[in-house]
N, C-alpha and C. Protein backbone atom coordinates (compact mmCIF):
# COMPACT_ATOMS: atom_id res chain seq x y z
N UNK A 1 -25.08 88.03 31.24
CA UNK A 1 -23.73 87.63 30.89
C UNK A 1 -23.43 87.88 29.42
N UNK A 2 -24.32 88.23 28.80
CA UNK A 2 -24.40 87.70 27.46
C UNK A 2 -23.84 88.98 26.80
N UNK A 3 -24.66 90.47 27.94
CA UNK A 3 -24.15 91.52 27.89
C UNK A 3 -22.50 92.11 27.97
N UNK A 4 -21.96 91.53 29.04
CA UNK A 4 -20.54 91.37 29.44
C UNK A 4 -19.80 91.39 28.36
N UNK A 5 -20.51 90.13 27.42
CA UNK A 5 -19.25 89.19 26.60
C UNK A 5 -19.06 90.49 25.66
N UNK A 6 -20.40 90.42 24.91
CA UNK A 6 -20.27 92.00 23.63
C UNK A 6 -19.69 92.82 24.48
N UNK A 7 -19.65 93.39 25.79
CA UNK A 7 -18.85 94.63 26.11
C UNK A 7 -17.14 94.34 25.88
N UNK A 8 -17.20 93.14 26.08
CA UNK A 8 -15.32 92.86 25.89
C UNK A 8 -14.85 92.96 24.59
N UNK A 9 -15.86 92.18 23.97
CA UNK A 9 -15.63 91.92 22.33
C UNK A 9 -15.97 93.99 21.57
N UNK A 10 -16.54 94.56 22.17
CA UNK A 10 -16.46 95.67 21.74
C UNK A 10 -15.25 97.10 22.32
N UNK A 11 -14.87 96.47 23.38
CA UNK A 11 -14.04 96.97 23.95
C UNK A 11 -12.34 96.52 23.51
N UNK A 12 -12.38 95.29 23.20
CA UNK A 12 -11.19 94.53 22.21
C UNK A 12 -11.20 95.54 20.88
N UNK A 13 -12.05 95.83 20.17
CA UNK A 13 -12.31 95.94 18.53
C UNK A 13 -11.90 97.52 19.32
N UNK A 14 -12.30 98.35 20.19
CA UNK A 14 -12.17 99.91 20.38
C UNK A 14 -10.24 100.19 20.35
N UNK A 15 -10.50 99.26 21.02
CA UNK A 15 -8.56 99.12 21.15
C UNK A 15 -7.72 98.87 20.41
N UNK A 16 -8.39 98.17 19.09
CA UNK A 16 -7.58 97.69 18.05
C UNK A 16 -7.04 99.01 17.24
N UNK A 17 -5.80 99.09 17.16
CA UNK A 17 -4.94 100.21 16.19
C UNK A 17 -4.69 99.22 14.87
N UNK A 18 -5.03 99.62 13.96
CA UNK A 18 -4.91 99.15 12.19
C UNK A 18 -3.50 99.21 11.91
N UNK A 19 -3.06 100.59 12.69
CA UNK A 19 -1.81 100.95 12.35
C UNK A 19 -0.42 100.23 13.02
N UNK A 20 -0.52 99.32 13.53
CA UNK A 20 0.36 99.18 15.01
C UNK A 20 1.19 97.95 14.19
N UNK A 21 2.33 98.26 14.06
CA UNK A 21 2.99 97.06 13.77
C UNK A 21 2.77 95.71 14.02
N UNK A 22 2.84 94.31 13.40
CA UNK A 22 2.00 93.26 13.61
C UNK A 22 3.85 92.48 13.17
N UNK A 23 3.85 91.39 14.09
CA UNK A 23 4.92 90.47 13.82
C UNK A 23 4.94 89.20 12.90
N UNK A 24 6.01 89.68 11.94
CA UNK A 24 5.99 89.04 10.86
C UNK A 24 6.28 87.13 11.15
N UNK A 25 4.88 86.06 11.27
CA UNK A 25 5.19 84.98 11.60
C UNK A 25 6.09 84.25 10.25
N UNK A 26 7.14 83.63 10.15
CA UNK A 26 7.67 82.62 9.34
C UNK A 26 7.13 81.20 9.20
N UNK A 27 5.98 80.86 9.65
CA UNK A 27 5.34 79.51 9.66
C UNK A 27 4.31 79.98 9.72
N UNK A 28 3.33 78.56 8.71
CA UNK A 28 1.82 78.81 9.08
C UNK A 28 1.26 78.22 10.20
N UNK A 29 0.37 78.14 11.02
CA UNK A 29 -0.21 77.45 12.06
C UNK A 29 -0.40 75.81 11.82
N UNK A 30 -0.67 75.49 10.65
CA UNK A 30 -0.89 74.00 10.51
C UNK A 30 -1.08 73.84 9.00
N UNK A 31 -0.98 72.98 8.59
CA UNK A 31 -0.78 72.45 7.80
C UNK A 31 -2.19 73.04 6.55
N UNK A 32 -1.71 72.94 5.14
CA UNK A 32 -3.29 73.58 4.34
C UNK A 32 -2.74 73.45 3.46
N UNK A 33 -3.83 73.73 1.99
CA UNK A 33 -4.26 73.54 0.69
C UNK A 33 -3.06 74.29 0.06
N UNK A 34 -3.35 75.53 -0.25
CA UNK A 34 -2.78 76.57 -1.00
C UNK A 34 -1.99 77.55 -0.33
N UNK A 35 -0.85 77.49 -0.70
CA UNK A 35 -0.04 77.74 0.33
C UNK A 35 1.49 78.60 -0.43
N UNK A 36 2.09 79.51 0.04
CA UNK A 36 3.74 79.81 -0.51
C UNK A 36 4.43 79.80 0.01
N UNK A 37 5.99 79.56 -0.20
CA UNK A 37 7.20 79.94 0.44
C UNK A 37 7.83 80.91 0.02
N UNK A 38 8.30 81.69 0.77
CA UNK A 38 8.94 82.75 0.22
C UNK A 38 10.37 82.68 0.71
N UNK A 39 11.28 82.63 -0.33
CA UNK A 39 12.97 82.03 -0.06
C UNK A 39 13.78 84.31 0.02
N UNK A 40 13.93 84.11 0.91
CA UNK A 40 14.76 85.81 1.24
C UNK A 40 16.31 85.28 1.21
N UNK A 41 17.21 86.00 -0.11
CA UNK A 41 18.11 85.69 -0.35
C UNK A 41 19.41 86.88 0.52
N UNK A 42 20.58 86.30 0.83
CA UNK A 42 21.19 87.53 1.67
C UNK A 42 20.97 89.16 0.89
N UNK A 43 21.50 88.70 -0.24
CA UNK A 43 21.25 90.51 -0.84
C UNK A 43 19.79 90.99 -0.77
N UNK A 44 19.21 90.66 0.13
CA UNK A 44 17.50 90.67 0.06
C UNK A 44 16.38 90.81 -0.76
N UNK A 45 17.03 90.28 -1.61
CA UNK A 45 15.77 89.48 -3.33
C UNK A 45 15.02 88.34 -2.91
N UNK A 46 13.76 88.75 -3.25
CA UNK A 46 12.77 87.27 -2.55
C UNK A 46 12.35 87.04 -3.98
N UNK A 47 12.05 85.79 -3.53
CA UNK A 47 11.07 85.23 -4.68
C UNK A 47 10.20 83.64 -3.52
N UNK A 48 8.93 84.13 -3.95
CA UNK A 48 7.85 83.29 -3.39
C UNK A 48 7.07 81.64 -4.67
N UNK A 49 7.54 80.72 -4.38
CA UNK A 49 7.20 79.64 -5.15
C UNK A 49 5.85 78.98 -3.95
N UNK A 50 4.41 78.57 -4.87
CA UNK A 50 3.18 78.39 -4.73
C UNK A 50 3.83 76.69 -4.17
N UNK A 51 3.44 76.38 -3.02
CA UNK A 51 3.72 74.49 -2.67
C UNK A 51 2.36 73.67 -3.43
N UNK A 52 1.53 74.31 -4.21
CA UNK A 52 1.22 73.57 -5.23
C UNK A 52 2.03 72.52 -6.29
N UNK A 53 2.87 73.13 -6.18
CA UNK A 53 4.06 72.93 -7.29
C UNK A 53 5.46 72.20 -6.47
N UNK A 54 5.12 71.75 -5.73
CA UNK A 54 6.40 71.55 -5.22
C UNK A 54 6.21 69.80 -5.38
N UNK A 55 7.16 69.48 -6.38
CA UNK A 55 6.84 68.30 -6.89
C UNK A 55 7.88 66.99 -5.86
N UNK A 56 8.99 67.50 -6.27
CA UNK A 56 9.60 66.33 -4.66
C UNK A 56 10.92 67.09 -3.74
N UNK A 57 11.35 66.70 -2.73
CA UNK A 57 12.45 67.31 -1.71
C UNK A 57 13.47 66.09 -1.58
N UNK A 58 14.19 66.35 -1.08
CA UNK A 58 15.63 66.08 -0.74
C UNK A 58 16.19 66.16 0.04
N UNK A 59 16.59 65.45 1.13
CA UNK A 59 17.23 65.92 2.20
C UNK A 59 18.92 65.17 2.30
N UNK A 60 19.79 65.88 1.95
CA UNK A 60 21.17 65.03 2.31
C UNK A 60 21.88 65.79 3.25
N UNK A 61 21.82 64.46 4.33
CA UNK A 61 22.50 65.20 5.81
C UNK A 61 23.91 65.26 5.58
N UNK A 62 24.61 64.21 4.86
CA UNK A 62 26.52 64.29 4.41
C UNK A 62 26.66 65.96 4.40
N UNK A 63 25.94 66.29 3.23
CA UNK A 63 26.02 67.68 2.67
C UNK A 63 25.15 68.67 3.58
N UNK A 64 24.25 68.59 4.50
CA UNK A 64 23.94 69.69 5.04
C UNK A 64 22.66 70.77 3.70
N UNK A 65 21.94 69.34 2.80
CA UNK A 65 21.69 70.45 2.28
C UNK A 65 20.25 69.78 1.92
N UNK A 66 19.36 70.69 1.03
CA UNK A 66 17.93 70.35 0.78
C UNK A 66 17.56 70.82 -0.21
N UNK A 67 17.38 69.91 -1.21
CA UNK A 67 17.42 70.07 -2.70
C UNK A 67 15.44 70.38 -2.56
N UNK A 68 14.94 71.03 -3.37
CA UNK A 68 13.40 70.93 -3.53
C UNK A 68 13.35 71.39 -5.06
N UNK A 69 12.25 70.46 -5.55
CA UNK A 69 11.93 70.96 -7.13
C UNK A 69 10.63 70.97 -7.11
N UNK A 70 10.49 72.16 -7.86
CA UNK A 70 8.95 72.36 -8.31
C UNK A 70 9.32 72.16 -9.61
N UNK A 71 7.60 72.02 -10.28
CA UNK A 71 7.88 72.52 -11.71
C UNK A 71 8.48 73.08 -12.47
N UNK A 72 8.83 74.34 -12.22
CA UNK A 72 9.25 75.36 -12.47
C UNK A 72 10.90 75.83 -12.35
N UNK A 73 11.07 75.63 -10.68
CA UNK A 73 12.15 75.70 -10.72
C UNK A 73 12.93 74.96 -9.42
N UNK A 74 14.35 74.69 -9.05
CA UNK A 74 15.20 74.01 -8.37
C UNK A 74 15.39 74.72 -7.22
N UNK A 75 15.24 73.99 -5.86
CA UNK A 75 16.01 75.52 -5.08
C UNK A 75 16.32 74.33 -4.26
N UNK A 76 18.22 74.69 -3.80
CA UNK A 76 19.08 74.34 -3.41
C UNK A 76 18.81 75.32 -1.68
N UNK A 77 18.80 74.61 -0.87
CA UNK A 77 19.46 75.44 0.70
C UNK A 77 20.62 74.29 1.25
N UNK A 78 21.33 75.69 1.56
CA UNK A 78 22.27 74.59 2.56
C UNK A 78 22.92 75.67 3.78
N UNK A 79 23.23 74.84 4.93
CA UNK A 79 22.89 74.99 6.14
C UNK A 79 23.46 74.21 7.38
N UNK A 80 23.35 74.75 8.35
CA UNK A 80 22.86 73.16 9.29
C UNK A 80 22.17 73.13 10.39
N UNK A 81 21.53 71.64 10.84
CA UNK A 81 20.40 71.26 11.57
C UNK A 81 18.94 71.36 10.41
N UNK A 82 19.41 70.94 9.35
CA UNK A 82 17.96 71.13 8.17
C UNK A 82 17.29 70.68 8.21
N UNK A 83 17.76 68.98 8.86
CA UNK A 83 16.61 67.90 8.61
C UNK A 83 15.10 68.82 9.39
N UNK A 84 15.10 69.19 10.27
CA UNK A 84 13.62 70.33 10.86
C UNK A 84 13.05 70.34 9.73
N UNK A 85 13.83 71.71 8.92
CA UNK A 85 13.42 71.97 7.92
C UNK A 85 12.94 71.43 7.02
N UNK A 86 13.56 70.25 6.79
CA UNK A 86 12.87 69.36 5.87
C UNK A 86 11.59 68.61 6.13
N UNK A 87 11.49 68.12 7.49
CA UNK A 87 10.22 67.65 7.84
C UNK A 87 9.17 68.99 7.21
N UNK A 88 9.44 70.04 8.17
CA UNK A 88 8.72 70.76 7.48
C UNK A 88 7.68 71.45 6.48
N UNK A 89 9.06 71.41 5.02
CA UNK A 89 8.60 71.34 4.09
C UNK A 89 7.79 70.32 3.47
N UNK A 90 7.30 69.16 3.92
CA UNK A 90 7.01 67.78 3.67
C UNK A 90 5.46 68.50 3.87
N UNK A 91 5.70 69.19 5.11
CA UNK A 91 4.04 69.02 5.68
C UNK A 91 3.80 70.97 5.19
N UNK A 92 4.53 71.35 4.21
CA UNK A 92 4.01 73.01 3.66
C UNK A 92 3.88 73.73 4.68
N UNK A 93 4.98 73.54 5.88
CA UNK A 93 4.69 74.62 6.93
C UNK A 93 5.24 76.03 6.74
N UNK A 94 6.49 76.12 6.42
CA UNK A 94 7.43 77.11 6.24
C UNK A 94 6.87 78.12 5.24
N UNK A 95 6.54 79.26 5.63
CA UNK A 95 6.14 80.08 5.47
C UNK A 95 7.16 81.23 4.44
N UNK A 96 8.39 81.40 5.17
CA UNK A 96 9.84 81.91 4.92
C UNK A 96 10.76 81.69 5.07
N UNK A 97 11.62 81.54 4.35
CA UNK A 97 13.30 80.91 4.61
C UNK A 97 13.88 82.25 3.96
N UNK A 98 14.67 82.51 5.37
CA UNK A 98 15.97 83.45 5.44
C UNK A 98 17.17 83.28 5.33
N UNK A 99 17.92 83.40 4.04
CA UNK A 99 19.42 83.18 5.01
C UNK A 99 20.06 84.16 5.54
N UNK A 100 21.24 83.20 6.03
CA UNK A 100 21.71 84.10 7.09
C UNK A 100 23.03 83.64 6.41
N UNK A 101 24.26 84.88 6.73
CA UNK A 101 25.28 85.07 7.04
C UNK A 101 26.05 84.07 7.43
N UNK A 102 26.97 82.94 7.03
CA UNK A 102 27.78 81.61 7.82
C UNK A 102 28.12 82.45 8.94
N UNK A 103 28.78 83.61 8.85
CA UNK A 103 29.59 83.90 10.06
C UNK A 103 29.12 84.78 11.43
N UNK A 104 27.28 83.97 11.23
CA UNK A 104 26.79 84.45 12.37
C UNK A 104 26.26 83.15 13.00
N UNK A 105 26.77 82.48 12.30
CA UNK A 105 25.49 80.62 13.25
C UNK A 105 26.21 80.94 14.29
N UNK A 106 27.19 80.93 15.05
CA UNK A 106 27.28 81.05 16.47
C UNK A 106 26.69 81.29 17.20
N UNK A 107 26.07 82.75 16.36
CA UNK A 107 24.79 83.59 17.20
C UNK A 107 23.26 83.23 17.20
N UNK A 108 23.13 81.68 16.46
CA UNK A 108 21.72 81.61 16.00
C UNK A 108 21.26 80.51 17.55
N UNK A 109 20.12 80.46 17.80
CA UNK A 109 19.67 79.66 18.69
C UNK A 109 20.14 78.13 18.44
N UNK A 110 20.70 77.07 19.25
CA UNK A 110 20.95 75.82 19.21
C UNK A 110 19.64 74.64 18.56
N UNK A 111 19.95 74.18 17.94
CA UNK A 111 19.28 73.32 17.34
C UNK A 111 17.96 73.55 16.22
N UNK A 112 18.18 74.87 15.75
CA UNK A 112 17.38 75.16 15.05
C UNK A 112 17.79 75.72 13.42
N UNK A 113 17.43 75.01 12.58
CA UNK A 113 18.00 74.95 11.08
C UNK A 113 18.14 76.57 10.98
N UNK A 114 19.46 76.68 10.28
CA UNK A 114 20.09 77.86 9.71
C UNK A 114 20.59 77.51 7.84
N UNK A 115 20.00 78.77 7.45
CA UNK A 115 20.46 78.15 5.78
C UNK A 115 21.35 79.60 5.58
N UNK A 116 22.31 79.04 5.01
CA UNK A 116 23.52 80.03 4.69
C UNK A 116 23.71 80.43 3.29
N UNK A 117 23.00 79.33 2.46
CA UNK A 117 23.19 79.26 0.96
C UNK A 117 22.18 78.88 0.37
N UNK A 118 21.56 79.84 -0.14
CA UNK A 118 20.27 79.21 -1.05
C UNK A 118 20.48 79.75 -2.19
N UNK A 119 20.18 78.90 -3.46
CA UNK A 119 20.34 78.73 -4.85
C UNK A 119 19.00 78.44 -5.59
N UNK A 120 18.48 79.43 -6.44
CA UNK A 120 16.90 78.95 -6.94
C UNK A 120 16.96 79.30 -8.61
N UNK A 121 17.07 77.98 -8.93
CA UNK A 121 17.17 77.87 -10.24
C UNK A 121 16.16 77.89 -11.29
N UNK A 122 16.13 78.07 -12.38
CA UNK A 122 14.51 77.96 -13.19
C UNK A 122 15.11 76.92 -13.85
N UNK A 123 13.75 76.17 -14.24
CA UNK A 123 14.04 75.12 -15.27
C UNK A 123 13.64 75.34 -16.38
N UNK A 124 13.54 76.20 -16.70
CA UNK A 124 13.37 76.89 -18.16
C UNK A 124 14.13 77.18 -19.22
């Protein structure tokens, strides 16, 4: 049996293409140490802040929005259905935040946070 297993496990690795497109996940699997977010702004400028640094969050549902400060710098999202998001960020899951377009939430899946406006300020 023992034979079998290495034939699969070598037969998996024969099949593996290096080259083959791989899908870009937006969350990490669970929760960990050292960790980034990377905020993708509509004109598609990223900038990635370390959750080392992410000193406290904000969540105001009136406003639809989620204040987070690091050290460094301020970043404003706003949206709606955030509170997700905000749990989220509590526990360093979020991997990437996209926004999107206001005049596509129609088209976005039901009940799942959409940020329309993100603002990332330095405190410098």
């Amino acid at each position: 049996m023992s034979n079998q297993g290495f034939r699969l496990k070598y037969d998996e690795m024969r099949e593996s293409d290096p080259t083959k497109d791989t899908v870009k996940d937006e969350r990490y699997s669970s929760e960990g140490y050292v960790r980034n977010v990377c905020f993708v702004l509509l004109d598609g400028n990223r900038m990635f802040l370390n959750y080392a640094y992410l000193v406290s969050g904000q969540y105001i549902a009136e406003e639809g929005r989620i204040v987070l400060s690091w050290t460094t710098h301020i970043v404003t999202l706003t949206g709606i259905c955030l509170e997700p998001l905000y749990d989220e960020f509590m526990q360093h899951i979020p991997r990437q935040v996209i926004c999107v377009d206001e005049r596509y939430n129609a088209t976005q899946p039901q009940n799942k946070p959409v940020v329309n406006e993100m603002e990332i300020k330095s405190k410098e």
